[in-house]
Protein backbone atom coordinates (compact mmCIF):
# COMPACT_ATOMS: atom_id res chain seq x y z
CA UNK A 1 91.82 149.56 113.39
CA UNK A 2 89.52 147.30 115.76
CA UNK A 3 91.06 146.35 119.31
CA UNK A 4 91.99 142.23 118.68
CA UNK A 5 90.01 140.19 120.96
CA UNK A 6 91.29 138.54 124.03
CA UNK A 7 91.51 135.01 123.95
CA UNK A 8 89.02 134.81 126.65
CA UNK A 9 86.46 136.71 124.02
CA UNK A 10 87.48 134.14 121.54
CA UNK A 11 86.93 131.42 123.71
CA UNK A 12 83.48 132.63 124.50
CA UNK A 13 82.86 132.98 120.98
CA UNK A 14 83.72 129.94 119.86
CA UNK A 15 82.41 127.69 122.00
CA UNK A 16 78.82 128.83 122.29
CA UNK A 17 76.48 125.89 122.32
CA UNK A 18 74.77 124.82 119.07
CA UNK A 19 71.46 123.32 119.81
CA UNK A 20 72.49 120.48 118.26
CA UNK A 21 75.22 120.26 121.08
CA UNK A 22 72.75 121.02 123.86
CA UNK A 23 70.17 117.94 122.15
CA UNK A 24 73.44 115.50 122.63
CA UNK A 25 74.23 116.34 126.02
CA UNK A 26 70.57 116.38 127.21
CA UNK A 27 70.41 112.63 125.92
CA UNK A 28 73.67 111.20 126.45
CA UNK A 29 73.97 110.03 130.40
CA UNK A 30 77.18 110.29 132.18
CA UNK A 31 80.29 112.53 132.80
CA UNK A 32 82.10 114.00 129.50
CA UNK A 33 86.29 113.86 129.09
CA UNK A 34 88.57 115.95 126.83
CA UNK A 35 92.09 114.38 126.51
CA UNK A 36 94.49 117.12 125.10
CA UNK A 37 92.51 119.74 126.31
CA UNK A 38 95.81 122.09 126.09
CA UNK A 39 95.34 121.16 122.05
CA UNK A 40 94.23 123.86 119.60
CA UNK A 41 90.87 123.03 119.49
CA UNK A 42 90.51 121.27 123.34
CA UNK A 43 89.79 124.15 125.40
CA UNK A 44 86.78 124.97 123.03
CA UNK A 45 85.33 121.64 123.19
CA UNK A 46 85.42 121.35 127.00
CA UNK A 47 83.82 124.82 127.28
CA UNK A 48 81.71 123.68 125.17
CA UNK A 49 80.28 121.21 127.05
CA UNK A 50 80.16 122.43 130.23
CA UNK A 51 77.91 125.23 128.68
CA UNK A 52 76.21 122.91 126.82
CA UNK A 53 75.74 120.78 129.83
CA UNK A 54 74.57 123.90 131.77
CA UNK A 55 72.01 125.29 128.92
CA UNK A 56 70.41 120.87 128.63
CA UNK A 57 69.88 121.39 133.07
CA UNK A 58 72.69 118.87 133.58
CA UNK A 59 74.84 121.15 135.76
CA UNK A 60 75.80 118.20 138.29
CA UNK A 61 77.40 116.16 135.06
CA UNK A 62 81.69 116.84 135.01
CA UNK A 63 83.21 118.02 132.62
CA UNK A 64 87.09 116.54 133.01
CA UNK A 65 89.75 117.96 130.95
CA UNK A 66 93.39 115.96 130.41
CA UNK A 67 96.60 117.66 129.44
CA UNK A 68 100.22 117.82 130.30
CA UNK A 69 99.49 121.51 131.20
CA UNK A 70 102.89 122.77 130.58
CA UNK A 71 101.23 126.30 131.01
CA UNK A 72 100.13 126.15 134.41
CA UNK A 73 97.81 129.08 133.38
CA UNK A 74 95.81 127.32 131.26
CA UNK A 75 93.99 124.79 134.53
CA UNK A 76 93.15 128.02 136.11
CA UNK A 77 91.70 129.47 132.72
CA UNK A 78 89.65 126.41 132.23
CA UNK A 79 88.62 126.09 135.41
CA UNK A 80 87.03 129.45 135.35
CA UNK A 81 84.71 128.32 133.10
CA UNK A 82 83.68 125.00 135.00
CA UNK A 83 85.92 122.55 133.29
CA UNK A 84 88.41 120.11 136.07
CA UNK A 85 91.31 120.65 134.90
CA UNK A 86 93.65 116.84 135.70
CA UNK A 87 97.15 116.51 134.82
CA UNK A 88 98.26 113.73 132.98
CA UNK A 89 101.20 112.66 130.65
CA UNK A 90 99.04 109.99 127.89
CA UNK A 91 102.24 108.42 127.08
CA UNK A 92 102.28 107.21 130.70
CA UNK A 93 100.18 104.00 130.91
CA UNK A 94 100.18 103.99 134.64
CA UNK A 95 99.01 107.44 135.38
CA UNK A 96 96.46 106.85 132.26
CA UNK A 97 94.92 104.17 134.33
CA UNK A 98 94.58 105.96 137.21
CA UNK A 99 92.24 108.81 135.33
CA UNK A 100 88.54 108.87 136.43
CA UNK A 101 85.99 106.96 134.77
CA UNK A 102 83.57 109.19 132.06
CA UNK A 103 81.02 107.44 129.76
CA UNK A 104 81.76 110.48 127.08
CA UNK A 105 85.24 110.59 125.32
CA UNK A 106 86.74 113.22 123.11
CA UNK A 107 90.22 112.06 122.42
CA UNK A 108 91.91 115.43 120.94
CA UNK A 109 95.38 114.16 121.83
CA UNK A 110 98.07 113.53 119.26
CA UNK A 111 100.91 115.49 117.70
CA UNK A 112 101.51 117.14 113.52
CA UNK A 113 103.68 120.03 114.14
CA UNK A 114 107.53 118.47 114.12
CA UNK A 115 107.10 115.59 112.73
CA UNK A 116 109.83 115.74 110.33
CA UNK A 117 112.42 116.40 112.53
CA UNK A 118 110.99 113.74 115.36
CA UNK A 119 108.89 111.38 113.92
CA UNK A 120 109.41 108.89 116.55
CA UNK A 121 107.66 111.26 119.16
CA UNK A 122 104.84 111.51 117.05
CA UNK A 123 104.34 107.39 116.50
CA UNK A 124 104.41 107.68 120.18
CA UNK A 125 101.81 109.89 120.51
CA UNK A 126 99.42 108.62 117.83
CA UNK A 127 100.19 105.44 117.95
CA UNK A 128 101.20 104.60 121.69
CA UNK A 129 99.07 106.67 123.78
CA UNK A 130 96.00 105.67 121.75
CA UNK A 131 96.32 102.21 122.89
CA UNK A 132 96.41 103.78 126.47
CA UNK A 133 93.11 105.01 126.35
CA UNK A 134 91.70 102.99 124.25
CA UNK A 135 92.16 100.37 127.12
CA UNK A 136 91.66 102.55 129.84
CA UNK A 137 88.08 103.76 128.75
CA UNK A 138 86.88 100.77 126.96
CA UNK A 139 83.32 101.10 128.73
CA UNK A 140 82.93 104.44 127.15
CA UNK A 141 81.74 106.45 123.71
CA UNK A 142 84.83 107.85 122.17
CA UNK A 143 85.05 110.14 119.32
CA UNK A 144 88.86 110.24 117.70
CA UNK A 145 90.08 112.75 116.60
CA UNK A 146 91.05 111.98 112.95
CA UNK A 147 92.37 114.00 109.70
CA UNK A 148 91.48 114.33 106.26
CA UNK A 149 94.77 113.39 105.73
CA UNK A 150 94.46 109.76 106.00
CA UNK A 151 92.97 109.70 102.33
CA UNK A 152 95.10 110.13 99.22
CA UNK A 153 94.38 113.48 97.08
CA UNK A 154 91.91 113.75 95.07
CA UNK A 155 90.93 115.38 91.83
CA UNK A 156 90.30 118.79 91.85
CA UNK A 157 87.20 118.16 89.62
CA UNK A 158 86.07 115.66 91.94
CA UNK A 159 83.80 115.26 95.01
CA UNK A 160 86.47 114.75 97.28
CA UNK A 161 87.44 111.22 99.74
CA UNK A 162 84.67 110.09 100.87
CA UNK A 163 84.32 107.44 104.16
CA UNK A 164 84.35 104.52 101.52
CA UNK A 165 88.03 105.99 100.14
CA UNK A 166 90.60 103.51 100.96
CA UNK A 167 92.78 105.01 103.31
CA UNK A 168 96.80 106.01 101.58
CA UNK A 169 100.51 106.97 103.88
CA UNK A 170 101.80 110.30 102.35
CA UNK A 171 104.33 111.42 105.02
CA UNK A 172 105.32 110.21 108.69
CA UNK A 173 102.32 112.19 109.46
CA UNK A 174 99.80 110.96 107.81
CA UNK A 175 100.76 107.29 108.49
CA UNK A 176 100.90 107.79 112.09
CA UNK A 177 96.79 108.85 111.79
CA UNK A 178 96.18 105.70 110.17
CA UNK A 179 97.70 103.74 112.94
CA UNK A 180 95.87 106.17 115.15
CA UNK A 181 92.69 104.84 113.57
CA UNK A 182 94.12 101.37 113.59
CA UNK A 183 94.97 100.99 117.11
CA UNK A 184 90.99 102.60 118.21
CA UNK A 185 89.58 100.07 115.95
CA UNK A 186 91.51 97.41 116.98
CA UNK A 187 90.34 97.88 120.57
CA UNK A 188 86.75 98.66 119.64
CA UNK A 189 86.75 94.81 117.61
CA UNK A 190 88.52 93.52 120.71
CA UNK A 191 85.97 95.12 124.07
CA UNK A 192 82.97 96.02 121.99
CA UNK A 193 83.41 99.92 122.64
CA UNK A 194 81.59 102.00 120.31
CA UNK A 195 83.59 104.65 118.79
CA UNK A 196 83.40 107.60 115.81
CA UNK A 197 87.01 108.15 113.30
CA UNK A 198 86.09 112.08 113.36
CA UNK A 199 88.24 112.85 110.55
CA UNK A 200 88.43 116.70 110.01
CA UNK A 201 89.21 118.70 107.07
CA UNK A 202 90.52 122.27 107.91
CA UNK A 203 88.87 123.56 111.31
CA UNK A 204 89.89 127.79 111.20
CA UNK A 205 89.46 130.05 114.10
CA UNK A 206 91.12 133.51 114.36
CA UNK A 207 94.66 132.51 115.60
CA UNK A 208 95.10 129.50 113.62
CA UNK A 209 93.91 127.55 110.47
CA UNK A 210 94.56 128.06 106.65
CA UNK A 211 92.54 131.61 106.72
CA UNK A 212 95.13 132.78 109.00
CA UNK A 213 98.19 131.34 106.90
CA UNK A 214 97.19 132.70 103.78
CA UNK A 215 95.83 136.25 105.48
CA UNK A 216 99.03 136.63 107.26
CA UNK A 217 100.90 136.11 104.05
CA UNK A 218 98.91 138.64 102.19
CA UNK A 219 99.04 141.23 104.83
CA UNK A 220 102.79 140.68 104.81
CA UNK A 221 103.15 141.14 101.16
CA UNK A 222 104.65 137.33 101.14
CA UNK A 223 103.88 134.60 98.72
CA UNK A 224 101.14 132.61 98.52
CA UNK A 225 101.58 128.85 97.18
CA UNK A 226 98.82 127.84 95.38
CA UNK A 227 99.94 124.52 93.77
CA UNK A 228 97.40 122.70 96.59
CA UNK A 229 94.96 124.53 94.20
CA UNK A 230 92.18 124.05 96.74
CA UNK A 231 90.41 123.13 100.14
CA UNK A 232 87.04 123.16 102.30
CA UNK A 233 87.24 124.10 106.04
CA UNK A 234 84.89 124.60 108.72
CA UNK A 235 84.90 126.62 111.30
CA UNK A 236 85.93 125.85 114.74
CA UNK A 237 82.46 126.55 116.74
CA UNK A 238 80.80 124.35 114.31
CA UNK A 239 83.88 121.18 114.42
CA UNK A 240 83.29 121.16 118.25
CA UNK A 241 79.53 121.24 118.11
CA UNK A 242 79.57 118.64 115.69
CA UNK A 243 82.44 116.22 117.58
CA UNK A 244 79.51 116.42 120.41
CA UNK A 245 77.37 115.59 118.61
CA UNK A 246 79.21 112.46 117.37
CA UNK A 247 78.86 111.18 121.05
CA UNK A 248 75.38 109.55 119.88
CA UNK A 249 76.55 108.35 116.12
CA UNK A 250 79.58 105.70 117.72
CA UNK A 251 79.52 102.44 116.74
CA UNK A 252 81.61 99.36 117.22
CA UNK A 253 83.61 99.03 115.46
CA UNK A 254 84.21 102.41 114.75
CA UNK A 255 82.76 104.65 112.19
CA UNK A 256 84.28 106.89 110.54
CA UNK A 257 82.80 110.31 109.33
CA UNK A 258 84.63 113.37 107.05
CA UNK A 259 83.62 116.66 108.79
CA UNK A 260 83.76 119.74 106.86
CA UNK A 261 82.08 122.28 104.87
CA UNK A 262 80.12 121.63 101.86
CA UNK A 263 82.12 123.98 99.60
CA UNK A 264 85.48 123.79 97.97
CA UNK A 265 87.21 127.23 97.67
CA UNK A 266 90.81 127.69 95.68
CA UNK A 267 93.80 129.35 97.47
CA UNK A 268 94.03 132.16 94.93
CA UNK A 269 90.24 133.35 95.85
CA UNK A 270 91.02 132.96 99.23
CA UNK A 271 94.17 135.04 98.67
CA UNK A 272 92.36 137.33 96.74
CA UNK A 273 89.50 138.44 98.98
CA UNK A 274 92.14 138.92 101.85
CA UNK A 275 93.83 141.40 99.37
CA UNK A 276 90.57 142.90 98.61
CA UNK A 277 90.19 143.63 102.30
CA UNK A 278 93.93 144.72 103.01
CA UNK A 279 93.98 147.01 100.39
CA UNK A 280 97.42 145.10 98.21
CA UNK A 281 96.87 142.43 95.62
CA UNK A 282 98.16 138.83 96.60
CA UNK A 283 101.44 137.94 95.52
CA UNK A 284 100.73 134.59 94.24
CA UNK A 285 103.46 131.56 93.21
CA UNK A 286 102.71 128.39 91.93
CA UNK A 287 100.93 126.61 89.81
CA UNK A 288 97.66 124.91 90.60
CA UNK A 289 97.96 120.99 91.12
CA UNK A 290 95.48 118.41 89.68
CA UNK A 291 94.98 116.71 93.34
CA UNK A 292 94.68 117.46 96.58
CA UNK A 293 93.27 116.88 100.18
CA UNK A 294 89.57 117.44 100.02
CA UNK A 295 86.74 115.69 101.72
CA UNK A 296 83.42 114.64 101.21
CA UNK A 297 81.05 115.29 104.22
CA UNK A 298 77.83 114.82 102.88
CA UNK A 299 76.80 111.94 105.27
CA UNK A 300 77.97 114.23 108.33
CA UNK A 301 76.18 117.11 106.36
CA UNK A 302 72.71 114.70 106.27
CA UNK A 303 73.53 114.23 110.28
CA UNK A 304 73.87 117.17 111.43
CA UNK A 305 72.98 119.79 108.37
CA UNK A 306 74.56 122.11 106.57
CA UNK A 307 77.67 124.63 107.93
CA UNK A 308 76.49 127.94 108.90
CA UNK A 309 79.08 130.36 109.06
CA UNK A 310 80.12 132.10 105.48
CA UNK A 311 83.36 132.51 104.29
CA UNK A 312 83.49 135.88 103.73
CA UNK A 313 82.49 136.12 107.51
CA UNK A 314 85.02 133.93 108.39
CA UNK A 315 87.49 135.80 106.13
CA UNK A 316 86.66 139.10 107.81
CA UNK A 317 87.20 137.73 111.17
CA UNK A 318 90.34 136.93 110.85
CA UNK A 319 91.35 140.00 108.78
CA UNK A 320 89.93 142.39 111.76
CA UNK A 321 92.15 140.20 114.20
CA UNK A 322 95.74 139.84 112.14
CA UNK A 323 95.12 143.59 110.93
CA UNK A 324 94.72 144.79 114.62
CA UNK A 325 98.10 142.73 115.61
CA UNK A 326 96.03 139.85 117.17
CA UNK A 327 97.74 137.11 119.36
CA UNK A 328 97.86 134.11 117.32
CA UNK A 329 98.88 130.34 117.94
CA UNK A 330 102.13 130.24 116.07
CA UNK A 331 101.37 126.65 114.11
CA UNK A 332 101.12 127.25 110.61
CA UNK A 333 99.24 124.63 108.91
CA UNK A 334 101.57 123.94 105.74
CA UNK A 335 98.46 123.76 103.97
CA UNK A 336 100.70 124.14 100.75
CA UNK A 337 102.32 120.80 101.41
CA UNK A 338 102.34 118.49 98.81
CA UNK A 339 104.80 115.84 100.27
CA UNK A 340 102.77 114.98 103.67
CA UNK A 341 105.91 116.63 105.45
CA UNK A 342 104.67 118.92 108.32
């Protein structure tokens, strides 16, 4: 059994510079922001570019990073690797206004998990606190942090949503990221600032994602619901790269761009190739659906080029890290959802 890596080690894995990350820093002037920083995929982007900034000979550009920090572990962790941590509650427009300026944007704030039992807490804080910042830093290039959930499902058969899909409300959830996306482009019309929707289908890492749901379920010897049928993901390194490199694609108003993987894959072979590795079948329940959330990123695809990492790679990743009793982030994805209830 291998020794699980420490999230440090996953950190440094995961947010290694792409070139294409290094190219966007190099040419894009100014000091870079991550609001929700503390979020599950924050902490990578942030590293990200501050080694990004490093690798391009822009060592004097910030790198700021925004959170609650309710772990008061986490500033020192980021600061360690060169990022300023600042403390801020978004839902407070007064302490929003007093954060430093930064030409570069990555909003990553916003809340899924609990929705259905608070739902007013989430239209808060993706509905609210976007018109916070988008006020705030209406000089700068944002990139929002979107979801492949704002489309309705689409046939399996199909190509998936593309950007030209008119946008559906399935759940609290879901209708909370359209006004999300609302409120940016509303403020984008109204100050001129140039924005990207960076709606993402499916980022996986080894402590969270829809690998780690269904591997933990097979490992377990628990059910696996495959009436979502199927899904495309992409893994984290290459999301964060790739929301960097949206820096230099913003527009006003804002465009909007489905970031994934090229490839569709069903639950059950997912399921499957888990078992294959844990040594016990998949205990699967369900029965495959007609529809369901998949994107088309072939315009981010023509962008930026085709994902790298393989699934099977990605797969055995995550095996190594539940099998060896790997911290994880304790947010399942309820990628089986068919309601929009999370």
């Amino acid at each position: 059994m291998k020794k699980p890596l420490s999230d440090r080690d996953i950190e440094l894995l995961l947010s290694e510079p792409t070139p294409g990350a290094v190219a966007a820093v190099r040419d894009l002037p100014g000091d870079f922001m991550v609001l929700g920083v503390g979020g599950k995929m924050g902490t990578t982007t942030a590293v990200m570019l501050r080694r990004a900034l490093d690798a391009a000979g822009r060592k004097s550009a910030r790198v700021l990073g925004v959170s609650r920090f309710s772990r008061p572990e986490a500033k020192a962790a980021l600061a360690e690797f060169g990022v300023e941590p600042i403390s801020c509650d978004l839902a407070d427009y007064d302490a929003v206004m007093r954060l430093p300026d930064a030409a570069n944007v990555e909003y990553l704030a916003g809340q899924k998990f609990g929705t259905e039992g608070a739902p007013d807490e989430t239209w808060l804080q993706n509905t609210i606190v976007p018109s916070h910042v988008a006020r705030r830093f209406r000089d700068s290039r944002i990139v929002v942090f979107s979801t492949g959930c704002v489309y309705p499902f689409s046939p399996v058969e199909g190509r998936g949503a593309t950007e030209a899909t008119p946008l559906a409300f399935l759940g609290e959830y879901a209708s909370t990221c359209v006004g999300r996306e609302r409120v940016f482009t509303h403020y984008s019309r109204k100050y001129g600032t140039k924005a990207l929707l960076f709606r993402l289908n499916y980022s996986v890492e080894f402590r969270y994602g829809v690998l780690v749901d269904i591997g933990q379920r097979v490992l377990a010897g628990e059910p696996v619901d495959i009436t979502m049928n199927l899904f495309n993901l992409i893994w984290q390194r290459e999301a964060c790269a790739r929301a960097i490199q949206c820096l230099e694609q913003v527009a006003s108003p804002p465009r909007p761009l489905n970031v994934t993987g090229a490839e569709k894959y069903t639950i059950r072979d997912v399921a499957e190739r888990f078992g294959r590795i844990f040594g016990r079948p998949p205990v699967i329940t369900g029965t495959p659906g007609a529809v369901c959330w998949h994107s088309d990123a072939s315009e981010s695809i023509r962008l930026f080029g085709p994902t790298e990492m393989p699934l099977d790679t990605m797969i055995g990743l995550v095996a190594d890290h539940l099998s060896g009793g790997g911290r994880l982030l304790g947010k399942p994805t309820h990628f089986e959802a068919t309601d929009g209830k999370f």
